[in-house]
PDB file of N, CA and C in Angstrom:
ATOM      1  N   UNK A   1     113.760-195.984-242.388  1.00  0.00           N
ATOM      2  CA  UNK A   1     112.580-196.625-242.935  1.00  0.00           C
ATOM      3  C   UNK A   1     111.837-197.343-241.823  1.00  0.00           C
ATOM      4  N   UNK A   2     110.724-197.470-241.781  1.00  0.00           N
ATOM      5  CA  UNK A   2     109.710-197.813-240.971  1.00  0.00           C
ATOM      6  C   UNK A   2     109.750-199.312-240.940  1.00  0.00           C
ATOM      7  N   UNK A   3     109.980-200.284-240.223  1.00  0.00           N
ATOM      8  CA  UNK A   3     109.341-201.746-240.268  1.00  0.00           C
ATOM      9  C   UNK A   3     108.244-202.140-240.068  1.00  0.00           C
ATOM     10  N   UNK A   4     107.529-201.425-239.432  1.00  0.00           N
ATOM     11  CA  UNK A   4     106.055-201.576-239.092  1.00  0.00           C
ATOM     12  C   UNK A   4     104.966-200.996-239.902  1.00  0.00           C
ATOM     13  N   UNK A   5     103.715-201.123-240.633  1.00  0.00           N
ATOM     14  CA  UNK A   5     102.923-200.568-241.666  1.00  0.00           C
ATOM     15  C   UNK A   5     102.004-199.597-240.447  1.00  0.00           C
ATOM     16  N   UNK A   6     102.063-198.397-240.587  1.00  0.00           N
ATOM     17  CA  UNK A   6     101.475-197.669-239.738  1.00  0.00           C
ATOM     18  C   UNK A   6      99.851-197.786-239.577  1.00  0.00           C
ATOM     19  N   UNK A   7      99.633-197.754-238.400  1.00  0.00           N
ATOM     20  CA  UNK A   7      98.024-198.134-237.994  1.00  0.00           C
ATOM     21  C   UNK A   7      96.844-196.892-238.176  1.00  0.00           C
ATOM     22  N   UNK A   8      96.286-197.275-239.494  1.00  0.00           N
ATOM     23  CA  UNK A   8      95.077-196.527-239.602  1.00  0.00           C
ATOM     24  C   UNK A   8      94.080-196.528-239.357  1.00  0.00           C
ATOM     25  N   UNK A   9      93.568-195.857-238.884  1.00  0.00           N
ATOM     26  CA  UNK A   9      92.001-195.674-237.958  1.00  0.00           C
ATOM     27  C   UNK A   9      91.009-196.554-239.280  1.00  0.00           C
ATOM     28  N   UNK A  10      89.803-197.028-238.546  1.00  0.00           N
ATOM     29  CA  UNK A  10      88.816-197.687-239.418  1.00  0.00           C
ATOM     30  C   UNK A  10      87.924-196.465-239.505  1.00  0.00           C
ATOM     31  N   UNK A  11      87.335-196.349-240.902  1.00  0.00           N
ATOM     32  CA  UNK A  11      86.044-195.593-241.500  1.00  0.00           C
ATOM     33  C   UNK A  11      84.956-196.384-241.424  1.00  0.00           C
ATOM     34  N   UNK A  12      84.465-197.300-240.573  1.00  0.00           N
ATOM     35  CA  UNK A  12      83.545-198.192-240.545  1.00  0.00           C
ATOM     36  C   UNK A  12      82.939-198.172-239.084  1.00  0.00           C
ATOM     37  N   UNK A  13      82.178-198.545-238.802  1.00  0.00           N
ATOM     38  CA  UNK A  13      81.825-198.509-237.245  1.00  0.00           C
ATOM     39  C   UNK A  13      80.688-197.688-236.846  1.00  0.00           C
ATOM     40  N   UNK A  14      79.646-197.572-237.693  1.00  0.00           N
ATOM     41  CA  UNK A  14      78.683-196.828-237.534  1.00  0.00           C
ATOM     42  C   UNK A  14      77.283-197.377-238.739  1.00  0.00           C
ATOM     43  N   UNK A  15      75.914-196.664-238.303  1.00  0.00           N
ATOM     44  CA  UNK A  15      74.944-197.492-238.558  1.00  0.00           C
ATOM     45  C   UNK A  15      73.425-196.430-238.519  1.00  0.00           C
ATOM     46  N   UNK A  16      73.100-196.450-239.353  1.00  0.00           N
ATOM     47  CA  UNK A  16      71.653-195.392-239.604  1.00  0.00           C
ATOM     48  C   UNK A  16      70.955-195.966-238.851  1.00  0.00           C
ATOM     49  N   UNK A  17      70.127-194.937-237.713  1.00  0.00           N
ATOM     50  CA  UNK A  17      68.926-195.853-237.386  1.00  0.00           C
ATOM     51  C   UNK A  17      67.919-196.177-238.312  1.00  0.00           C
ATOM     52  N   UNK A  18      66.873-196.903-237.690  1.00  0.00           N
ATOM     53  CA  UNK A  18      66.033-197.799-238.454  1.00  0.00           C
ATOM     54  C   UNK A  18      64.628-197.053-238.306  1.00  0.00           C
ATOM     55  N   UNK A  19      64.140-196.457-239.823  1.00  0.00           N
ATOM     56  CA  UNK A  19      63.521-195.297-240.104  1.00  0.00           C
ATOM     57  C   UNK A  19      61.891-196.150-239.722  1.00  0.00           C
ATOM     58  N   UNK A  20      61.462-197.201-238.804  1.00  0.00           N
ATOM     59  CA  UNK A  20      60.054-197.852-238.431  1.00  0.00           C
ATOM     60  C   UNK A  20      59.095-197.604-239.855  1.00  0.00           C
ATOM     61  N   UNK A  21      59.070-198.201-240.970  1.00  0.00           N
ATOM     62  CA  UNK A  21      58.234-198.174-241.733  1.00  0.00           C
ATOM     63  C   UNK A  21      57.721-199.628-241.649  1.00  0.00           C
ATOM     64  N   UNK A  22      56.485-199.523-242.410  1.00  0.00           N
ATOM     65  CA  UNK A  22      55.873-200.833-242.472  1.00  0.00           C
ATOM     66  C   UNK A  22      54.366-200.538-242.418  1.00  0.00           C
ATOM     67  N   UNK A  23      53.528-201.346-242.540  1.00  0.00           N
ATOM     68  CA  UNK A  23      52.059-201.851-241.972  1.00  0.00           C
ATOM     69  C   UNK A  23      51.455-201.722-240.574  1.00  0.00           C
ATOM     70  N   UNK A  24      50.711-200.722-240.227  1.00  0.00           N
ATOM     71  CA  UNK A  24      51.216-200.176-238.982  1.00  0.00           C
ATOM     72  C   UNK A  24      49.182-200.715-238.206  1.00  0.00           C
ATOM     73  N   UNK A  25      48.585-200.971-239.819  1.00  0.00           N
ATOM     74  CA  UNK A  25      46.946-201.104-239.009  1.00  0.00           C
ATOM     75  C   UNK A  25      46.854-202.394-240.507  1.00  0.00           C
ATOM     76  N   UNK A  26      46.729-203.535-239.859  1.00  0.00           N
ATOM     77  CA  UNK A  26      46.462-204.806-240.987  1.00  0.00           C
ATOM     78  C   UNK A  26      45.257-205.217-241.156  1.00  0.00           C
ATOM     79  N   UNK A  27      44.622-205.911-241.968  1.00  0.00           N
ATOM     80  CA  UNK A  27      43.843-205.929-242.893  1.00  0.00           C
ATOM     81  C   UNK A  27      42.177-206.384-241.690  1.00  0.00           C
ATOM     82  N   UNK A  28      41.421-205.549-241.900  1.00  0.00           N
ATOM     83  CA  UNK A  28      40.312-206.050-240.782  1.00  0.00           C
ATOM     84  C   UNK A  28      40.289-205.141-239.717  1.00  0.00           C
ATOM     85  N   UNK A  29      41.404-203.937-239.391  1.00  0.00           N
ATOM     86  CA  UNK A  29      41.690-203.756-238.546  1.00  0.00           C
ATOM     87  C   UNK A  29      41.242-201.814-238.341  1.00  0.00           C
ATOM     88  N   UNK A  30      40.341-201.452-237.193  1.00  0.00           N
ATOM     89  CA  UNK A  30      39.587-200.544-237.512  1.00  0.00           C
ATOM     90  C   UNK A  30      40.086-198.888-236.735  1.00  0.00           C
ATOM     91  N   UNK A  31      40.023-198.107-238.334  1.00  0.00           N
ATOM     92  CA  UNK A  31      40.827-196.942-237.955  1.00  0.00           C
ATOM     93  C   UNK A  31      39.767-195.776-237.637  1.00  0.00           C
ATOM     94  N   UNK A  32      40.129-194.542-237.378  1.00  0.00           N
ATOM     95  CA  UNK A  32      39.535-193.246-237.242  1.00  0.00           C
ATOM     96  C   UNK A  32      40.226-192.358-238.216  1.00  0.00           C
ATOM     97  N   UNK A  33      39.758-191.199-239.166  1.00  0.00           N
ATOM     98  CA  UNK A  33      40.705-189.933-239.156  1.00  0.00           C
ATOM     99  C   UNK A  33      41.963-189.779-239.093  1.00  0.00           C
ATOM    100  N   UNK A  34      42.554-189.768-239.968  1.00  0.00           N
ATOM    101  CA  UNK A  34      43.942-189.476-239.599  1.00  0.00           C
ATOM    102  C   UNK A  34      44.856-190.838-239.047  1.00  0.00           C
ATOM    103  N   UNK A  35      44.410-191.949-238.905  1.00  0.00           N
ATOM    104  CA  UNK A  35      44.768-192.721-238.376  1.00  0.00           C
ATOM    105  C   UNK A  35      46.121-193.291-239.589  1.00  0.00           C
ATOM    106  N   UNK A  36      47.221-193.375-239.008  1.00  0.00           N
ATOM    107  CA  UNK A  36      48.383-194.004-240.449  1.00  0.00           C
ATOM    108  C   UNK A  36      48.303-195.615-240.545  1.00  0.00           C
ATOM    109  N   UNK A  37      47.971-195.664-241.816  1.00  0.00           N
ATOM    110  CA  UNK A  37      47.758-196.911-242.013  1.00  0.00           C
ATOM    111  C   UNK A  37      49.200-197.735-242.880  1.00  0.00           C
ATOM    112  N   UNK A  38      49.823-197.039-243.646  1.00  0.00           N
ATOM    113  CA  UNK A  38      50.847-197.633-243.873  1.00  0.00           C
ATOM    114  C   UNK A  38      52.271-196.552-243.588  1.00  0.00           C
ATOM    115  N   UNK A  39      53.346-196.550-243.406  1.00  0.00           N
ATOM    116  CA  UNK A  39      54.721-195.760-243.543  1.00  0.00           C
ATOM    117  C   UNK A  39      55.589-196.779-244.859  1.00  0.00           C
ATOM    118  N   UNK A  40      55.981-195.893-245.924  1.00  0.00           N
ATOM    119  CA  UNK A  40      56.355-196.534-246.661  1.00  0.00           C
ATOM    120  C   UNK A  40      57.593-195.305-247.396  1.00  0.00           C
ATOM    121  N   UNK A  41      58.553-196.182-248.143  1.00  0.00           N
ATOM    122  CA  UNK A  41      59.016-195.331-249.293  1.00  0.00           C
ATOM    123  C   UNK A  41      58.907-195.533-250.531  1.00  0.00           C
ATOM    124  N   UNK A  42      58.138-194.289-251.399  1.00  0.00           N
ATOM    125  CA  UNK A  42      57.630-194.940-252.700  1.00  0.00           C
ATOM    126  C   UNK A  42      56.191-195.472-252.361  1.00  0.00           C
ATOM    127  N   UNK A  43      55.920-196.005-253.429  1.00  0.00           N
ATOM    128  CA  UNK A  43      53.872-196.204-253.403  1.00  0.00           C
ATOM    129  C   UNK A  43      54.292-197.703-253.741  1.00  0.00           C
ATOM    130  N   UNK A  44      54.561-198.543-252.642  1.00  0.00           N
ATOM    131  CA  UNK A  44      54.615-199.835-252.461  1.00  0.00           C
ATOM    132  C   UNK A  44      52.846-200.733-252.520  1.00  0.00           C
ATOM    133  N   UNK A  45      52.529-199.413-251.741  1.00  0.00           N
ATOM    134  CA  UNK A  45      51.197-199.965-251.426  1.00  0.00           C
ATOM    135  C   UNK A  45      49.958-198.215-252.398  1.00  0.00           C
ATOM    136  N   UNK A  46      49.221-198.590-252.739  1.00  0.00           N
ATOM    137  CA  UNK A  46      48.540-197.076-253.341  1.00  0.00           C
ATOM    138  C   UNK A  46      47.288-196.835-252.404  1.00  0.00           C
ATOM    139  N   UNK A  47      47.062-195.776-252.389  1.00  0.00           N
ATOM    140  CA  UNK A  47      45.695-195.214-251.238  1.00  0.00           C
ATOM    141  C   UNK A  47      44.599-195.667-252.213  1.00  0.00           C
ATOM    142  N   UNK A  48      43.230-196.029-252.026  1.00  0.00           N
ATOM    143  CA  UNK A  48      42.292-196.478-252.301  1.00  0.00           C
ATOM    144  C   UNK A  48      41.046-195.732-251.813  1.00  0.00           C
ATOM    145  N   UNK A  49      39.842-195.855-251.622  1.00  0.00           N
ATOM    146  CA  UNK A  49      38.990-195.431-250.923  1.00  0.00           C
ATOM    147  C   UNK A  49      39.026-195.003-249.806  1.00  0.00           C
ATOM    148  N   UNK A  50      38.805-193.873-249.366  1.00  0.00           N
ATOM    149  CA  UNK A  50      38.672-193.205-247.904  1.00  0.00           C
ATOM    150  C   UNK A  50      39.951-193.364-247.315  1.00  0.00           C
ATOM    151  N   UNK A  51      41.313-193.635-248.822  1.00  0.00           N
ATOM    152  CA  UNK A  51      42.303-193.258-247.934  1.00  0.00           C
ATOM    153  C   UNK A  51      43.407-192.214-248.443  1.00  0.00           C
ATOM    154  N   UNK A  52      43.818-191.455-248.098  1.00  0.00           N
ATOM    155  CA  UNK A  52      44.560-190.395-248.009  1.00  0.00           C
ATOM    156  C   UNK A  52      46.415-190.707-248.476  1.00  0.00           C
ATOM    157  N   UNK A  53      47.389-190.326-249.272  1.00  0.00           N
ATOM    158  CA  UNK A  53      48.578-189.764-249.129  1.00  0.00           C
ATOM    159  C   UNK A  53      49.762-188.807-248.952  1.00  0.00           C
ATOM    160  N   UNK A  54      50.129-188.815-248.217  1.00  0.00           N
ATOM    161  CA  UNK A  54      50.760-187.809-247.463  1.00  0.00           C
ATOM    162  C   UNK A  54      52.463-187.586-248.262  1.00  0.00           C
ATOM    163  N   UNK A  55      53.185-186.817-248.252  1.00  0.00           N
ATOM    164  CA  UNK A  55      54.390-186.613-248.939  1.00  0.00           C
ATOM    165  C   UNK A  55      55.365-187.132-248.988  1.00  0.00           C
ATOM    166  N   UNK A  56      55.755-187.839-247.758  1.00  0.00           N
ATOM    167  CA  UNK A  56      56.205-188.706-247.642  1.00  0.00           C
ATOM    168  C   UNK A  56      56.174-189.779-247.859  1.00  0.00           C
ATOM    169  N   UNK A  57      54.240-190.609-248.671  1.00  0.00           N
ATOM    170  CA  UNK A  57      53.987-191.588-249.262  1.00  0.00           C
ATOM    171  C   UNK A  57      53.352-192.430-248.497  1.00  0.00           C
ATOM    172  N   UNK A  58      53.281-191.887-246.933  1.00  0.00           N
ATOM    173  CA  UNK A  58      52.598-192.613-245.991  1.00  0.00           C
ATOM    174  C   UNK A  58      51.156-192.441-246.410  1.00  0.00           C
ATOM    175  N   UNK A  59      50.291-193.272-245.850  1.00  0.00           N
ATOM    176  CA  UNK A  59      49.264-193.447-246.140  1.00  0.00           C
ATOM    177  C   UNK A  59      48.125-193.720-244.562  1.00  0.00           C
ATOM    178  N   UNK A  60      47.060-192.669-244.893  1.00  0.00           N
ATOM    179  CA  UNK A  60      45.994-192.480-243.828  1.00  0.00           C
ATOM    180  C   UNK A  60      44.752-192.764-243.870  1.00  0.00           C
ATOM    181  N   UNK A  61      44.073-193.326-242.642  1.00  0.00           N
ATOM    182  CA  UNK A  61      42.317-193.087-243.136  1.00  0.00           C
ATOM    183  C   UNK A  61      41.981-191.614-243.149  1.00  0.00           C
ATOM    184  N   UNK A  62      40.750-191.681-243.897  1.00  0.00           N
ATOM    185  CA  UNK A  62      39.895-189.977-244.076  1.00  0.00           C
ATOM    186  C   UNK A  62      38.920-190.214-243.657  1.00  0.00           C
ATOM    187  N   UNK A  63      38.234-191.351-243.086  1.00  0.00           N
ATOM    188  CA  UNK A  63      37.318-191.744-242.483  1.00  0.00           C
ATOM    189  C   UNK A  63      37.377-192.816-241.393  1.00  0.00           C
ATOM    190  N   UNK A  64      36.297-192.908-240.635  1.00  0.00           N
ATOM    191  CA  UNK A  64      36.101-194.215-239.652  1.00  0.00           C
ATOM    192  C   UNK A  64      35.543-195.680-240.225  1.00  0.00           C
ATOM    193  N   UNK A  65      36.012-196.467-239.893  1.00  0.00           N
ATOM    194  CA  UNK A  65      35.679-197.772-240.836  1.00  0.00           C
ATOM    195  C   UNK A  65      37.633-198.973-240.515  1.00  0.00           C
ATOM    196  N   UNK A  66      37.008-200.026-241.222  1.00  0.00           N
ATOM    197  CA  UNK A  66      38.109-201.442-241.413  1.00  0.00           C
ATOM    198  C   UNK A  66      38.659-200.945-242.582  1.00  0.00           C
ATOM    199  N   UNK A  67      39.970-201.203-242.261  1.00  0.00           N
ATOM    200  CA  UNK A  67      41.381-201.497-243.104  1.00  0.00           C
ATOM    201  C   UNK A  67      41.210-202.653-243.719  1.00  0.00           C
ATOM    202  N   UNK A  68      41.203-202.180-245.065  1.00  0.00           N
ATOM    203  CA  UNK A  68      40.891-203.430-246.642  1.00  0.00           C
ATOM    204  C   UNK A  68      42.201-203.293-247.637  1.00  0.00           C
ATOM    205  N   UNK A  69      42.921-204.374-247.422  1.00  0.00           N
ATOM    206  CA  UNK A  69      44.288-204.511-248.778  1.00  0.00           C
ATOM    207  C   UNK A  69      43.475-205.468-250.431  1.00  0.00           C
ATOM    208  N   UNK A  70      43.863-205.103-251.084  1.00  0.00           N
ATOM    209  CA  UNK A  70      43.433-205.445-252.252  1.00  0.00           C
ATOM    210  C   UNK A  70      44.415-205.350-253.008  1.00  0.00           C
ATOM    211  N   UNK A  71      44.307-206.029-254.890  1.00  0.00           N
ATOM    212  CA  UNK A  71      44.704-205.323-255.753  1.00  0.00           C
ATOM    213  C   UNK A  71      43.816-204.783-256.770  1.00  0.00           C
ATOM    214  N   UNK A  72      44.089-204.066-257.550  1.00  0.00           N
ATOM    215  CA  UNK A  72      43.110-203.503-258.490  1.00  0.00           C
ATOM    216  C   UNK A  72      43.886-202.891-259.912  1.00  0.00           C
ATOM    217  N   UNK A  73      44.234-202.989-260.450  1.00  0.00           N
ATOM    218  CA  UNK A  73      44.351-203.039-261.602  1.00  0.00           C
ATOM    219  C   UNK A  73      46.129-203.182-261.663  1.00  0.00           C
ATOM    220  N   UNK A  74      46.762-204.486-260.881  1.00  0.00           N
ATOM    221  CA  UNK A  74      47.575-205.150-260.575  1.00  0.00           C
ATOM    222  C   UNK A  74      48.555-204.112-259.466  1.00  0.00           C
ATOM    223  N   UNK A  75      47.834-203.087-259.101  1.00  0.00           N
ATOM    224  CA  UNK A  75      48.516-202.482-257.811  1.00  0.00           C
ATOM    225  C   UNK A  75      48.407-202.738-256.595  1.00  0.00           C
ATOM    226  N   UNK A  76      48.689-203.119-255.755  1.00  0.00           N
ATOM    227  CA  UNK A  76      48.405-203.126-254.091  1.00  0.00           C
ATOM    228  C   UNK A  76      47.714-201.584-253.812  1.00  0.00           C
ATOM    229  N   UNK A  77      46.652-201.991-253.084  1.00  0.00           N
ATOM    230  CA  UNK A  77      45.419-201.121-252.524  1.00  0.00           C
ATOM    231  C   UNK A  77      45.563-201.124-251.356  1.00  0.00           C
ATOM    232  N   UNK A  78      45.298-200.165-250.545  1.00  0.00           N
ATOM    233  CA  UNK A  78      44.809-199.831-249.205  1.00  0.00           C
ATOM    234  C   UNK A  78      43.079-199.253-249.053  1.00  0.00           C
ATOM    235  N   UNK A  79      41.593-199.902-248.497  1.00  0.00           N
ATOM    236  CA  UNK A  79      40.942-199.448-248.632  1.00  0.00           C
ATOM    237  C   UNK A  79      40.209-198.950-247.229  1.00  0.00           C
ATOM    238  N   UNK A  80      39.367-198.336-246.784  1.00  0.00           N
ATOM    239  CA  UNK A  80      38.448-197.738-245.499  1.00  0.00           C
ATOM    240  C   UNK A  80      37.377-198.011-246.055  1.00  0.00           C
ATOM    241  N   UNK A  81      37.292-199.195-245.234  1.00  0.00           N
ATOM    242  CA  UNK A  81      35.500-199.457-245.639  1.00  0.00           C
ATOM    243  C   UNK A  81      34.542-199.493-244.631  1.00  0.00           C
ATOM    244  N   UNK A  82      33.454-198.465-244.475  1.00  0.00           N
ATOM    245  CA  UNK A  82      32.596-198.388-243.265  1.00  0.00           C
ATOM    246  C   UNK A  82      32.176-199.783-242.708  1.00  0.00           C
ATOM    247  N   UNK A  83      32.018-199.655-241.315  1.00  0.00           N
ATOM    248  CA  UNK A  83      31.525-201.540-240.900  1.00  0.00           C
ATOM    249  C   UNK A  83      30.935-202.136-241.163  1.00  0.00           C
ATOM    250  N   UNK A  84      29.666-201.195-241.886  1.00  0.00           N
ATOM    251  CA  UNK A  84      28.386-201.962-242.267  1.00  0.00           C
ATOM    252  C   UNK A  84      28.917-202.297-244.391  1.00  0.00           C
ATOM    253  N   UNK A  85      29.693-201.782-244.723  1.00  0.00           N
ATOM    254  CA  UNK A  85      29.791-202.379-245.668  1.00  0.00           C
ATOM    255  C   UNK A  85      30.804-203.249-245.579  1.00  0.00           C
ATOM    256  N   UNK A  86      32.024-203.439-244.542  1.00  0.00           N
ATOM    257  CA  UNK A  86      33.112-204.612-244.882  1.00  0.00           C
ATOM    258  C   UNK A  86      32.204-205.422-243.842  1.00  0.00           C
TER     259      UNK A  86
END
């Protein structure tokens, strides 16, 4: 019989990298085309005017113009508003 409890390796010790989502162009802040305005998972934030969602849920301008957050009918908005109107 054994006196000693035999030493088992740990299943622990490891770590997903960190997938950079977030707010990537903030509020005032002026995009082009294609430009990503949010990385998200899920519709944390919803596309709004002149802005675009992608499959992943990220969110783009479709136009040139300032980055506008809002809410609107109690959702978080993302909007592209040309300069001369923000």
């Amino acid at each position: 019989m054994s006196k000693t409890k035999g030493g088992g390796s740990t299943r622990n010790g490891r770590d997903s990298t960190a997938k950079r989502l977030g707010v990537k162009v903030f509020d005032g802040g002026v995009v082009n085309p294609g430009t990503i305005i949010v990385r998200q998972r899920g519709t944390r934030f919803h596309p709004g005017i002149n802005v675009g969602k992608g499959g992943d849920d990220t969110l783009f301008a479709l136009a040139d113009g300032k980055v506008k957050f809002g809410f609107r009918k109690g959702r978080k908005l993302v909007d592209v508003v040309s300069p001369t109107e923000g």
